[in-house]
Protein backbone atom coordinates (compact mmCIF):
# COMPACT_ATOMS: atom_id res chain seq x y z
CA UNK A 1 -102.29 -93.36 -14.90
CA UNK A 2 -105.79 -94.08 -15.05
CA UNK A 3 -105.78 -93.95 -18.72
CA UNK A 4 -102.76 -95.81 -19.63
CA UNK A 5 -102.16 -98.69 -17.38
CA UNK A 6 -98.51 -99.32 -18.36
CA UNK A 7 -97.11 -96.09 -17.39
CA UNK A 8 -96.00 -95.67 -13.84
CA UNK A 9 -96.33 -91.86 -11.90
CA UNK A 10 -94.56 -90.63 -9.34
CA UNK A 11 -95.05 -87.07 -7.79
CA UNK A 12 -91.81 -85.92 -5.84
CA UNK A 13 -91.41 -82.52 -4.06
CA UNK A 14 -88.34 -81.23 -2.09
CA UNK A 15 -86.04 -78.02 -0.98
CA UNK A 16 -83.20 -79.07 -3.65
CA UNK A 17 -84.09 -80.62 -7.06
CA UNK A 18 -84.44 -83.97 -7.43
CA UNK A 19 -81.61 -85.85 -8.54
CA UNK A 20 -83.08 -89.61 -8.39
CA UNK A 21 -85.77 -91.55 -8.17
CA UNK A 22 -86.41 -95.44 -8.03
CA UNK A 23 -89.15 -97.28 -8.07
CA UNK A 24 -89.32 -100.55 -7.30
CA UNK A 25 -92.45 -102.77 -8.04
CA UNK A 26 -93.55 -105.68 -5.85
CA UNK A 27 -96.38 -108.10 -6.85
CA UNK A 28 -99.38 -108.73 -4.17
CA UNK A 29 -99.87 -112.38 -5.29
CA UNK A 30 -95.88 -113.36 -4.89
CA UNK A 31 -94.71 -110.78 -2.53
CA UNK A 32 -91.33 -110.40 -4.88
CA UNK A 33 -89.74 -107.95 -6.79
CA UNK A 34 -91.08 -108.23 -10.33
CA UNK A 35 -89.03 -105.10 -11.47
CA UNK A 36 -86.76 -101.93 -10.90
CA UNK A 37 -87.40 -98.38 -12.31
CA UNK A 38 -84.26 -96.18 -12.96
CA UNK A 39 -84.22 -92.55 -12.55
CA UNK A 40 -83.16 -92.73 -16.51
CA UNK A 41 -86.88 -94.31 -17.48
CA UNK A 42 -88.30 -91.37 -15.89
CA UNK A 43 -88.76 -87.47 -17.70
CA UNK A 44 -90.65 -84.61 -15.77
CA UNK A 45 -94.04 -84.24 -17.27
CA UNK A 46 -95.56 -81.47 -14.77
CA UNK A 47 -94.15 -78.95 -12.43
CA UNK A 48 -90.39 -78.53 -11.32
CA UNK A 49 -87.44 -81.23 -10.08
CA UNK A 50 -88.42 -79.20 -6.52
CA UNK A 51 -92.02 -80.14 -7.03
CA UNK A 52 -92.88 -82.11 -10.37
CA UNK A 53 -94.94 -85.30 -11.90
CA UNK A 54 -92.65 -87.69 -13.28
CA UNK A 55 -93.86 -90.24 -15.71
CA UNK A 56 -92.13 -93.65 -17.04
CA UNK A 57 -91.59 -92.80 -20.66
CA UNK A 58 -92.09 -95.90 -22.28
CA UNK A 59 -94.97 -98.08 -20.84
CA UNK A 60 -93.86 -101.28 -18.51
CA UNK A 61 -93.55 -104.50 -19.75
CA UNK A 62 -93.96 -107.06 -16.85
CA UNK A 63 -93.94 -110.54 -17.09
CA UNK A 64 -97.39 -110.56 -15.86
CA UNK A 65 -100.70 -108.85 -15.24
CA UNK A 66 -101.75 -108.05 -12.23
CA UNK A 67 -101.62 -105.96 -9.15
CA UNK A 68 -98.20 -104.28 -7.79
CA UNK A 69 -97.22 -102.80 -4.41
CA UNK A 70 -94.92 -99.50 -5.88
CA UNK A 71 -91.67 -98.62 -3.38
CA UNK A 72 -90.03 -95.67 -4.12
CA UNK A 73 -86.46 -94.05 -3.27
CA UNK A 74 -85.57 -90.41 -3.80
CA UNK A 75 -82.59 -88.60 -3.76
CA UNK A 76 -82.25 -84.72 -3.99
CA UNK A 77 -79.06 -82.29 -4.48
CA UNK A 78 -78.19 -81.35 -1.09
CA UNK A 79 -78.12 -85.54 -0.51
CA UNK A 80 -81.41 -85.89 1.03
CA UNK A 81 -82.87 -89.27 0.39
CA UNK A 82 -86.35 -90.79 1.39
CA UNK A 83 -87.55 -94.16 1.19
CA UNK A 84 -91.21 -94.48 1.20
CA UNK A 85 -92.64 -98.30 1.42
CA UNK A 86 -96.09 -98.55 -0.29
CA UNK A 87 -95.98 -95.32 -1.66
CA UNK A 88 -98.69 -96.09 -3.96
CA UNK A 89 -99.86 -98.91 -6.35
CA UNK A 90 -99.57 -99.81 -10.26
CA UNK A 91 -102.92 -101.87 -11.64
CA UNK A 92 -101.06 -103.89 -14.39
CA UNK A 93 -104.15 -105.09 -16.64
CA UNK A 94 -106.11 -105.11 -19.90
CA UNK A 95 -108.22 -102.13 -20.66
CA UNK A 96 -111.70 -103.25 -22.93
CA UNK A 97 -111.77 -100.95 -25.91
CA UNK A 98 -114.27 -100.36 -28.36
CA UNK A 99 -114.18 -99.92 -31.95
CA UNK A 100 -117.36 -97.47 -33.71
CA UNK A 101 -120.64 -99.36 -33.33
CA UNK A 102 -122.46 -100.27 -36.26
CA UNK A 103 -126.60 -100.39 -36.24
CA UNK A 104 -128.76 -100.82 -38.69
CA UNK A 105 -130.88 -98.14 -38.00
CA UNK A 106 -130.91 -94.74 -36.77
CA UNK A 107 -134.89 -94.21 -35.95
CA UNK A 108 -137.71 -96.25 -34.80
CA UNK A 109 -141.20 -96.58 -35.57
CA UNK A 110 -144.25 -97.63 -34.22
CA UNK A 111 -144.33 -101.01 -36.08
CA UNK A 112 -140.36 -101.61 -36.37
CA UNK A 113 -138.38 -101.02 -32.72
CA UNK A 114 -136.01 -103.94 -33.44
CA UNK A 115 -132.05 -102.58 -33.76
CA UNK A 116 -129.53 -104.41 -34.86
CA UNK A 117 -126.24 -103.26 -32.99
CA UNK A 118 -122.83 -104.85 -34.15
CA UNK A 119 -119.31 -104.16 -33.00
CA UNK A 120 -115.45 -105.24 -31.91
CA UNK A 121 -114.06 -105.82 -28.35
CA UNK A 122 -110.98 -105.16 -28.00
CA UNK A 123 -108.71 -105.23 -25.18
CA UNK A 124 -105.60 -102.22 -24.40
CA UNK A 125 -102.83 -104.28 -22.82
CA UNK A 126 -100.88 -101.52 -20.55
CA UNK A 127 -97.71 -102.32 -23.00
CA UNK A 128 -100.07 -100.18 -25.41
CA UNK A 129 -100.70 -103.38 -27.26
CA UNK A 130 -104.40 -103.69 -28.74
CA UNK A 131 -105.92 -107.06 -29.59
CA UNK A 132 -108.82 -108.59 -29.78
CA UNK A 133 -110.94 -110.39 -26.97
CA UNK A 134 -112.48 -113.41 -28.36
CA UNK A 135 -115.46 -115.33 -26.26
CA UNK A 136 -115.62 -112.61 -24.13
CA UNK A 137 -119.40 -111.16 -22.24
CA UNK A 138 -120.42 -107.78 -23.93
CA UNK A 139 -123.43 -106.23 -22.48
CA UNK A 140 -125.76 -104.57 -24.74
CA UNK A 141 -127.37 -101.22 -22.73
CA UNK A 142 -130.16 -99.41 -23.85
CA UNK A 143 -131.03 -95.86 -22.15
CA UNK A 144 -128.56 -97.38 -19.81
CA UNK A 145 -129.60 -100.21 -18.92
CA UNK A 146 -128.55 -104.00 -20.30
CA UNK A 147 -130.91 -105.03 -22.69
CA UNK A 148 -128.81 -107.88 -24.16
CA UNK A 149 -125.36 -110.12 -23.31
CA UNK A 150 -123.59 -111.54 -25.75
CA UNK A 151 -119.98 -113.13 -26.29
CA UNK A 152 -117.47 -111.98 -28.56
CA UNK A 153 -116.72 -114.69 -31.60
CA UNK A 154 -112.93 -115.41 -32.39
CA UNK A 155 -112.60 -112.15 -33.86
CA UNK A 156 -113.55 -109.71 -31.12
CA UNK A 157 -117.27 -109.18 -33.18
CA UNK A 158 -120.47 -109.50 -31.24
CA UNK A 159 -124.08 -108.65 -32.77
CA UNK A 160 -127.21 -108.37 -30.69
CA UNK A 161 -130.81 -107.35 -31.72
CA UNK A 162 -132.53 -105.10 -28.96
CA UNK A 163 -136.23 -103.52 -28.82
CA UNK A 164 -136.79 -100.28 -28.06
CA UNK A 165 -139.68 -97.78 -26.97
CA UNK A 166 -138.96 -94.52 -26.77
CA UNK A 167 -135.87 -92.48 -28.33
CA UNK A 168 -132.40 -94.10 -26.52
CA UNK A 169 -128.79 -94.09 -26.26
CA UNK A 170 -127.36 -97.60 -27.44
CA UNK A 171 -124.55 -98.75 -25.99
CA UNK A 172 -122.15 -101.95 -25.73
CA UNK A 173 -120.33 -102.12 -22.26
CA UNK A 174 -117.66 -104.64 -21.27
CA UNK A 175 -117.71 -105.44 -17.42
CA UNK A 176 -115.96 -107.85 -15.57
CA UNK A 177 -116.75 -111.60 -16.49
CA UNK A 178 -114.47 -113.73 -15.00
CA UNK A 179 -112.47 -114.58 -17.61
CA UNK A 180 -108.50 -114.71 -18.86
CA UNK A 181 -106.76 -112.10 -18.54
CA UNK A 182 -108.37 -110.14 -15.98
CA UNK A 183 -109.94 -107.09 -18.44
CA UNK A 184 -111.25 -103.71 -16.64
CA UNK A 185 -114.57 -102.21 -17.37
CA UNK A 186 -114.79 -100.41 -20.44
CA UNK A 187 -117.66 -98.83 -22.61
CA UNK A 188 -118.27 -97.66 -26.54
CA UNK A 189 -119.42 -94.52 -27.17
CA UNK A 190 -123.41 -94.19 -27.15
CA UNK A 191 -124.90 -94.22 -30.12
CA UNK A 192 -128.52 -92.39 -30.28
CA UNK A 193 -131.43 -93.58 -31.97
CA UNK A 194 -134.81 -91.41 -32.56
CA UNK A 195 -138.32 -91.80 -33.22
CA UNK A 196 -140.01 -91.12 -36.19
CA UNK A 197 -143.34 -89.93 -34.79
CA UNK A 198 -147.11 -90.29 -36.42
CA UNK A 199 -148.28 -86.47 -37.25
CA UNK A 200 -151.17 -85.20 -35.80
CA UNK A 201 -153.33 -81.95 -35.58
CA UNK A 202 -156.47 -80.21 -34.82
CA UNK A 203 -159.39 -79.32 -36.80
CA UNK A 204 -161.05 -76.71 -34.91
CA UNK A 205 -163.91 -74.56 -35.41
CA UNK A 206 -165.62 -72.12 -33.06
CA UNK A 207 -169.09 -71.16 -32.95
CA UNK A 208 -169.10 -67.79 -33.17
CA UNK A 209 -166.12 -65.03 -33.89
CA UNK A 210 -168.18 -62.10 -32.04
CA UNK A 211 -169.78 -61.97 -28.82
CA UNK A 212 -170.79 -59.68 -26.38
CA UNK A 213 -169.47 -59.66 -23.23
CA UNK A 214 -170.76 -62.75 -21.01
CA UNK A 215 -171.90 -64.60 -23.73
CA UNK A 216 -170.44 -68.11 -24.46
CA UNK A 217 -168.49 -69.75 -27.20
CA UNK A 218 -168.57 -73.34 -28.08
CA UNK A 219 -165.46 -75.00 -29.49
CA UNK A 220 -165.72 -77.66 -32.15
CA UNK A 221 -162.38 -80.20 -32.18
CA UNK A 222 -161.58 -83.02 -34.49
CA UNK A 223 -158.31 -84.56 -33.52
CA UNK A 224 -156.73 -86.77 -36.22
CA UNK A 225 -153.49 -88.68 -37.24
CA UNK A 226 -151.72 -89.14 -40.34
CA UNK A 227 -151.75 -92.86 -42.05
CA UNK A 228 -150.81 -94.28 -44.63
CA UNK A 229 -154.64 -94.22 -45.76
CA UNK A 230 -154.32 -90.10 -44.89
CA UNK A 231 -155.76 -88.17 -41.91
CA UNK A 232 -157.71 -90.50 -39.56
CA UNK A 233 -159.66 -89.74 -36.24
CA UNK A 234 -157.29 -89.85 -33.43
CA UNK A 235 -159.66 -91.63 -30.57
CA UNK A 236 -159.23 -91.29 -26.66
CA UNK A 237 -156.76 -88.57 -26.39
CA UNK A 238 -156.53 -86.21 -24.07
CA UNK A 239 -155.14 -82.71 -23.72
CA UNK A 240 -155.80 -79.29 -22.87
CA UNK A 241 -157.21 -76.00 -23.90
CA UNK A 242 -156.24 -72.34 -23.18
CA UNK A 243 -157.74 -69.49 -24.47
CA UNK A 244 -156.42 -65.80 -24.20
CA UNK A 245 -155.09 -62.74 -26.59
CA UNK A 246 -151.45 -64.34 -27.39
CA UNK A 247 -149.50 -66.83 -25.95
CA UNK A 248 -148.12 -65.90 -23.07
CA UNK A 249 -151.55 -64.23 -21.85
CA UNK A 250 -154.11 -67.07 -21.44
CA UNK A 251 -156.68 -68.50 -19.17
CA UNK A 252 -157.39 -72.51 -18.62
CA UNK A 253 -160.49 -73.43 -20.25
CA UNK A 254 -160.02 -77.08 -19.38
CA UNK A 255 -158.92 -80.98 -20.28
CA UNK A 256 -160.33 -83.22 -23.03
CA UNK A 257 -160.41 -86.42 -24.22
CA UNK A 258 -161.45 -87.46 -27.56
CA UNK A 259 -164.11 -89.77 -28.42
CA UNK A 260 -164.41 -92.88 -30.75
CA UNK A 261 -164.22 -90.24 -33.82
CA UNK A 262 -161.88 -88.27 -32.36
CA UNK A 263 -163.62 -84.92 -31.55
CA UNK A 264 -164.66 -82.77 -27.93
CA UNK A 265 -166.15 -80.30 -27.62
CA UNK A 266 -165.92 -77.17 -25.09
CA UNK A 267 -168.30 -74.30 -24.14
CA UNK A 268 -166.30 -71.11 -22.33
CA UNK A 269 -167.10 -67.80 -21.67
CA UNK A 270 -163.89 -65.39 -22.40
CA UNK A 271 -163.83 -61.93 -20.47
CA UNK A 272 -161.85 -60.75 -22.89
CA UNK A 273 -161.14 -61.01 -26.84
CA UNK A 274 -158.65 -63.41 -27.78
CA UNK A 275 -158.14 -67.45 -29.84
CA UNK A 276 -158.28 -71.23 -28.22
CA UNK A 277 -154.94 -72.59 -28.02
CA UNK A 278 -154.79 -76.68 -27.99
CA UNK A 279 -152.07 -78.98 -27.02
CA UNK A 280 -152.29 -82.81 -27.35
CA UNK A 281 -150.46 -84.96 -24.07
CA UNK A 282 -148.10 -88.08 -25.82
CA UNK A 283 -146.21 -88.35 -23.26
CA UNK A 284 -147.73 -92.32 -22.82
CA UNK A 285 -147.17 -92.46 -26.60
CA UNK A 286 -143.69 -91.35 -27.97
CA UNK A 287 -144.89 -92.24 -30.96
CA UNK A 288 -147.61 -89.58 -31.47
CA UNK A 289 -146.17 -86.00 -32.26
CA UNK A 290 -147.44 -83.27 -29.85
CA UNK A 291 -149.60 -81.64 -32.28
CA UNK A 292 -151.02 -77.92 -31.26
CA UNK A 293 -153.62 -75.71 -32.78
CA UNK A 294 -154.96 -72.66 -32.88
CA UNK A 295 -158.63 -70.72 -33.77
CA UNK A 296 -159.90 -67.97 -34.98
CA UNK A 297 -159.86 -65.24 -32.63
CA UNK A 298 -162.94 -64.30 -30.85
CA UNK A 299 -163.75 -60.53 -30.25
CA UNK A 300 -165.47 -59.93 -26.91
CA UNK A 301 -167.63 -56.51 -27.12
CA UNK A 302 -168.50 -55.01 -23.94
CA UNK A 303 -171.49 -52.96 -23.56
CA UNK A 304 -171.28 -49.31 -24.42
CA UNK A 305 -174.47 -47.01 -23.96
CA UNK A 306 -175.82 -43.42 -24.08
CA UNK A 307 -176.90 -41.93 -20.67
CA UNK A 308 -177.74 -38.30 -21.85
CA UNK A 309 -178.18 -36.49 -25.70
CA UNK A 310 -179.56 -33.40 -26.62
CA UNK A 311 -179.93 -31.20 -29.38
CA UNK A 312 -181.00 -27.43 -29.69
CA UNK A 313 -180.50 -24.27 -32.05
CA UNK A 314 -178.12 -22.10 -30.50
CA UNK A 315 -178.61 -18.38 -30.96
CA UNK A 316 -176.44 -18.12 -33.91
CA UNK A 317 -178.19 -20.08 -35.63
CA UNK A 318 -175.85 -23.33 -35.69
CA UNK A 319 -177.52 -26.69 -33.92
CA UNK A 320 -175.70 -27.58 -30.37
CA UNK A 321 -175.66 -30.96 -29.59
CA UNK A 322 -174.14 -32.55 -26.49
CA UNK A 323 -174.43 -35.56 -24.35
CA UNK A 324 -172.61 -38.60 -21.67
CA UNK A 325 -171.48 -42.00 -22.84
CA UNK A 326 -171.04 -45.04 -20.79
CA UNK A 327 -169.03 -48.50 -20.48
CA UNK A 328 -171.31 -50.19 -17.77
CA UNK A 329 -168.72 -53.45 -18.29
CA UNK A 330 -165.61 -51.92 -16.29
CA UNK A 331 -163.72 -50.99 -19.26
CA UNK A 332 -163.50 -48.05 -21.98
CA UNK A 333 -162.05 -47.39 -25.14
CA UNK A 334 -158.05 -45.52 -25.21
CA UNK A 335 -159.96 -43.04 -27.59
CA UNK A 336 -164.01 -42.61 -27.57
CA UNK A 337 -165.00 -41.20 -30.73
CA UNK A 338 -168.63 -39.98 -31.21
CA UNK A 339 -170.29 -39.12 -34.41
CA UNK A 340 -173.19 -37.07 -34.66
CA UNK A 341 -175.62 -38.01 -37.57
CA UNK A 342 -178.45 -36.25 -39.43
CA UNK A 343 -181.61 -36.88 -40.88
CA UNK A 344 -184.12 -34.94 -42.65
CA UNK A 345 -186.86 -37.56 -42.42
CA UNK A 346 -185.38 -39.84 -39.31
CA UNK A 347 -184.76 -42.68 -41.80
CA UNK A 348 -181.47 -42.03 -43.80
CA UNK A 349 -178.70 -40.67 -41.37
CA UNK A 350 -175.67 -38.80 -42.14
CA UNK A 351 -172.80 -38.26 -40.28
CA UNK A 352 -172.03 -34.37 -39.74
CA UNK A 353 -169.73 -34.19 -36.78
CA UNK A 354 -167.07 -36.71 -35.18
CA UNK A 355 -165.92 -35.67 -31.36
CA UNK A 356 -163.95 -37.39 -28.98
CA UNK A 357 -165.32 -37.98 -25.83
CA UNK A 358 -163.58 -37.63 -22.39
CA UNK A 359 -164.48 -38.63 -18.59
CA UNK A 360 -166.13 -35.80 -16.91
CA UNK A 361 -167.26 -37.19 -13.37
CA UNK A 362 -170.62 -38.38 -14.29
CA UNK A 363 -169.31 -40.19 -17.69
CA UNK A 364 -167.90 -39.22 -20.72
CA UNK A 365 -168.81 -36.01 -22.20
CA UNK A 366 -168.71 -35.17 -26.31
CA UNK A 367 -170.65 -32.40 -28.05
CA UNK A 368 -170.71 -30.91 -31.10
CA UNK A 369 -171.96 -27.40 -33.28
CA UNK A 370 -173.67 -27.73 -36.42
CA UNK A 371 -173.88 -25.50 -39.36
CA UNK A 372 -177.02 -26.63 -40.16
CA UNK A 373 -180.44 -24.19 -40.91
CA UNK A 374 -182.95 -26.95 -42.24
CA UNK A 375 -185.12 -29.01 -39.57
CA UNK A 376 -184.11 -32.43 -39.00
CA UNK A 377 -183.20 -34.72 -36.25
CA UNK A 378 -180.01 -35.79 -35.03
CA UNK A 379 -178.96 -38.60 -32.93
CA UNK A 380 -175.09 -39.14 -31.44
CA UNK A 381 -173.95 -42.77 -32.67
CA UNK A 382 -170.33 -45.17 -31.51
CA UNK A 383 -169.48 -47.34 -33.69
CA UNK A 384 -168.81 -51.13 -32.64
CA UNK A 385 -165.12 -52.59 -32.65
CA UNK A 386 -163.11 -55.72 -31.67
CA UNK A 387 -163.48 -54.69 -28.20
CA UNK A 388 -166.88 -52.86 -27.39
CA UNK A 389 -170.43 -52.88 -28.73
CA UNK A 390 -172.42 -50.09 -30.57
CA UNK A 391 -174.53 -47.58 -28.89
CA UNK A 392 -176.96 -45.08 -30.84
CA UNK A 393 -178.90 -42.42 -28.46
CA UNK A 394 -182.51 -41.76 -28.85
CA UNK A 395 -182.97 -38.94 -31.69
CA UNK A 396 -183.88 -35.01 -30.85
CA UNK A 397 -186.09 -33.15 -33.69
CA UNK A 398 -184.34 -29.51 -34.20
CA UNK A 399 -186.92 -27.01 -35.86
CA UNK A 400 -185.18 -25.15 -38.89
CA UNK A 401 -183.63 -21.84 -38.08
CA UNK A 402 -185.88 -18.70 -39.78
């Protein structure tokens, strides 16, 4: 068994259950009999007698380590008996063990990558014995690779001091160093050690919160890092910019890299309304945190525009208005509402009416009756929002009814 040197295994199958098995174990070096297993040293561990696993159940104790040629005779019920030569092998040696690894820290820093890493070798002798392995070669692995090699004292104990750079499994591993007895490969358990990263963020700033549809925006960064002194300028950095409505809708605006003070600056047009997201790279740096940052949102307004208003008194007496409104930019509103305003004196304007418009072939049509007898002039007026701009018609002068 792989895991426990000292105990021998021998899989048997037949018509009739098996009755007897011996094992007889030869040594490669001498070419002799070192020892004789009896059917009574052996207990079924898996299957049936017809078809089992059978397992020494106390470990072997040989007079020496080593490797061992494994001969085996067995006998079933009906009388059958086999004898297979070299039926397998038995590797008869010390197994390096490790006890729980001790280090002295359980983080790095920029300024302090230095752990200390202390432990005990011991060895598994296949009797089940465990000792330990004095002035024995213990390598020292970090991210899995040997950092270190140092010997064991008279105790077993090793220490080692190893740098690291990034965050890294820690490891001592035992392989084969020549020595006496002959010990097989064995490794501690890993034991992880992180990074305590620098903070960082983004100052940002945008020029303007509004614009109208092609118009630019310019973007305004300050990247810093956190010291001891507080929040200094983070200088040649680089990283990259998206801008769109939410996260998982955005366009590429582009790469930076900081200057001396730590700031950039972009200029981008957005087709549509929406806030810069930025991401700093420190993937060269493990000790910089990936800061990201956000703006304010910026509300594109597309154009919006009157192509036809009038106004007349109807012949009851009420004032008709009507007219077509346009979104020249490719895109319109879910709902287009329209208010019609008055005004005595075409200075002060009042709203009177509120219609929604909808697409009539040549653009969309609203209109509107007024219960109105005095003269005055009224105008049709949409109202800006997040996504379009405001439109106001010309005004049309309605004489007062008689």
């Amino acid at each position: 068994m792989s895991s426990d040197l000292g105990i021998l295994q021998v899989g048997a199958r037949s018509g009739a259950d098996v009755e007897n098995i011996t094992a007889r174990l030869i040594s490669y070096a001498t070419q002799t009999e070192v020892a004789e297993v009896g059917f009574d040293d052996f207990r079924l561990v898996s299957g049936t007698r017809q078809d089992g696993v059978w397992h020494t159940e106390k470990p072997l104790d040989l007079p020496e380590l080593g490797s061992y040629r494994v001969d085996v005779d067995v006998t079933d019920a009906d009388g059958d008996h086999v004898r297979k030569q070299s039926a397998g092998d038995l590797a008869y040696y010390v197994v390096a063990h490790f006890g729980e690894l001790d280090v002295d820290r359980g983080s790095i820093d920029r300024e302090h990558r230095a752990v200390r890493v202390e432990g005990t070798l011991f060895g598994r002798w296949p009797t089940r014995e465990v000792k330990p392995l004095a002035t024995r070669k213990v390598d020292i692995d970090v991210d899995y690779w040997t950092e270190a090699t140092v010997s064991t004292d008279g105790s077993g104990r090793f220490s080692a001091s190893v740098r690291l750079d990034h965050a890294s499994p820690v490891q001592a591993v035992f392989r084969s160093d020549g020595g006496t007895p002959t010990v097989l490969y064995g490794e501690s358990e890993p034991v992880q050690i992180g990074v305590d990263q620098i903070p960082t963020r983004f100052e940002a700033t945008v020029s303007e919160t509004d614009v109208d549809f092609g118009g630019s925006v310019t973007l305004n960064v300050t990247v810093e890092q956190k010291t001891a002194e507080g929040w200094v300028p983070l200088a040649e950095r680089s990283g990259g910019v998206l801008f769109g409505p939410n996260d998982s809708m955005t366009d590429t605006v582009g790469r930076f890299t900081t200057a001396a003070d730590g700031t950039f600056t972009m200029e981008y047009t957005p087709w549509q309304g929406g806030y810069f997201q930025l991401g700093l790279d420190t993937e060269d740096d493990p000790f910089l945190q990936a800061a990201t940052g956000t703006t304010s949102t910026v509300h594109v307004h597309r154009a919006s525009k009157f192509t036809a208003f009038t106004a007349g008194r109807s012949d009851n007496g009420q004032v008709h208005t009507e007219g077509l409104i346009d979104f020249p930019d490719g895109w319109s509103p879910a709902e287009i509402l329209v208010d019609i305003q008055y005004s005595p004196d075409g200075t002060g304007w009042t709203t009177v009416a509120t219609d929604e418009a909808f697409w009539g072939g040549d653009g969309y049509e609203f209109a509107a009756e007024i219960d109105r007898s005095t003269s005055g002039s009224y105008r049709a007026v949409f109202a800006r929002d997040n996504n379009f701009q405001a439109a106001t018609s010309h005004s049309v002068f309605v004489e007062g009814s008689a």
